[in-house]
Protein backbone atom coordinates (compact mmCIF):
# COMPACT_ATOMS: atom_id res chain seq x y z
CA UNK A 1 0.00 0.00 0.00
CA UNK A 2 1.00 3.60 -0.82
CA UNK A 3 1.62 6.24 1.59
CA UNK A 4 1.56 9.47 0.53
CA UNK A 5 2.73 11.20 4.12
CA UNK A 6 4.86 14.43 4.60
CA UNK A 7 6.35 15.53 7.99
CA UNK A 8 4.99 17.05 10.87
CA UNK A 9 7.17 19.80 10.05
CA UNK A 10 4.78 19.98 6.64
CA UNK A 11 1.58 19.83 8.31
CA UNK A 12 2.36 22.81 10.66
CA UNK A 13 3.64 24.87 7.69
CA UNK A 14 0.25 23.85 6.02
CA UNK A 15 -1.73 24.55 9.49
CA UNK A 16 -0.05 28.23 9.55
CA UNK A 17 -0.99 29.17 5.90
CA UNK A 18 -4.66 27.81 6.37
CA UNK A 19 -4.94 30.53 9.48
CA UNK A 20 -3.65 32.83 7.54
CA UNK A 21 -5.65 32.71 4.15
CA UNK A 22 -8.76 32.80 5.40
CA UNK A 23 -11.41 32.91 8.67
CA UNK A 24 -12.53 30.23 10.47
CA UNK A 25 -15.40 28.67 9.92
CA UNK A 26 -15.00 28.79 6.52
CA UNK A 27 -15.45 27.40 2.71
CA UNK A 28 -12.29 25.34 1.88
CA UNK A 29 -11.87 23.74 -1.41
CA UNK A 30 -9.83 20.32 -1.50
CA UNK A 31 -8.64 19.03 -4.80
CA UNK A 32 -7.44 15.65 -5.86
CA UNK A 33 -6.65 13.96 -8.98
CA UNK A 34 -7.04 9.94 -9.07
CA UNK A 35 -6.86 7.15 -11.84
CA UNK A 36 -10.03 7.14 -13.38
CA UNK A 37 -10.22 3.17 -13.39
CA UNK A 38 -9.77 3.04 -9.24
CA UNK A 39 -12.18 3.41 -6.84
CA UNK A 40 -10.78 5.58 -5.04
CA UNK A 41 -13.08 8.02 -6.07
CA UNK A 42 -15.41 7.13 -3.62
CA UNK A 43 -13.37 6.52 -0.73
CA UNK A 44 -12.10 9.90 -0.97
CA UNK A 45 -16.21 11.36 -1.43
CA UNK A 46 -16.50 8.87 1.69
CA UNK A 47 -14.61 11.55 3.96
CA UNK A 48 -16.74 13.83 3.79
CA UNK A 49 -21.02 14.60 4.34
CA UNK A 50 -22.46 14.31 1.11
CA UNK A 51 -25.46 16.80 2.97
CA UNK A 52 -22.51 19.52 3.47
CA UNK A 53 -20.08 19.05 0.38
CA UNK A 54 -20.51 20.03 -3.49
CA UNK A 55 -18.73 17.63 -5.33
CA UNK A 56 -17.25 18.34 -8.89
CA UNK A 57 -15.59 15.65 -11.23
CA UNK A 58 -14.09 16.48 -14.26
CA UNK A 59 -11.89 13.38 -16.65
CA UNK A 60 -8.68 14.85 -18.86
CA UNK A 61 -9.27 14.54 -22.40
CA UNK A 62 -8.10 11.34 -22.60
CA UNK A 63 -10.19 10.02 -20.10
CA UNK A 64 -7.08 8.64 -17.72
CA UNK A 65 -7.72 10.73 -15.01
CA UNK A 66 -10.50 12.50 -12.96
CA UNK A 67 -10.06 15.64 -10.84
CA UNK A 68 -12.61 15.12 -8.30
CA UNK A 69 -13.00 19.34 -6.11
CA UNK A 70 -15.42 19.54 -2.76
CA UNK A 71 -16.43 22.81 -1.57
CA UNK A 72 -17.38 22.55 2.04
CA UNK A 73 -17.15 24.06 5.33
CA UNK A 74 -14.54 23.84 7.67
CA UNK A 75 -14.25 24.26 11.21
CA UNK A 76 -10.88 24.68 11.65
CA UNK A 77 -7.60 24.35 9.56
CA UNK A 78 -6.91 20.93 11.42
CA UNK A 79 -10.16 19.26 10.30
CA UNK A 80 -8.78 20.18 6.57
CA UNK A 81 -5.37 18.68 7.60
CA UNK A 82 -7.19 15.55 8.99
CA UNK A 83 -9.09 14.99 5.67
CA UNK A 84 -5.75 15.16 3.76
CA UNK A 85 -4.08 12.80 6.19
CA UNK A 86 -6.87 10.52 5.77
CA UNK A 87 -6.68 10.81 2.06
CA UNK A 88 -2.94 10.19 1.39
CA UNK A 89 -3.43 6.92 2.70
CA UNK A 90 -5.18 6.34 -0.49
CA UNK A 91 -2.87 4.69 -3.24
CA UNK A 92 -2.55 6.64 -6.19
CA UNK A 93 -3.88 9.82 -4.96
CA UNK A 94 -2.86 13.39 -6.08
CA UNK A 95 -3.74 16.30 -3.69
CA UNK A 96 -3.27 19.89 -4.88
């Protein structure tokens, strides 16, 4: 299985520009990009409330890949960082 993890030191870079982009509560928008033949698609729609999230999927031309974007609300910047450490656990997935 494929681990997609960065440092601590990462994360509390990360955690330091999320306070300082925006306020909190607040929209966030998460991107990833996955293999459009794996399932993962799902799993990563799985982390979040379908009730609270807008989900938007979009393949590349060549149908390869799908670049899956949820707009939802967010506590705080470590319930964003949670959702991303969640998700690199996920084989194959991009994050941007």
């Amino acid at each position: 299985m494929y681990y997609n993890k960065h440092s601590e030191d990462f994360y509390s870079r990360f955690y330091d520009q999320l306070l300082e982009s925006q306020s909190w509560p607040g929209f966030y928008l998460f991107k990833f990009i996955v293999k459009s033949e794996t399932p993962h698609l799902d799993d990563i729609k799985s982390l979040f409330d379908p009730k609270e999230a807008e989900f938007t999927e979009k393949k590349s031309s060549k149908k390869t890949f799908t670049s899956l974007s949820i707009r939802i609300k967010m506590t705080n910047p470590e319930d964003v960082i949670n959702i991303y450490k969640k998700s690199s656990k996920l084989e194959g997935i991009i994050t941007l």
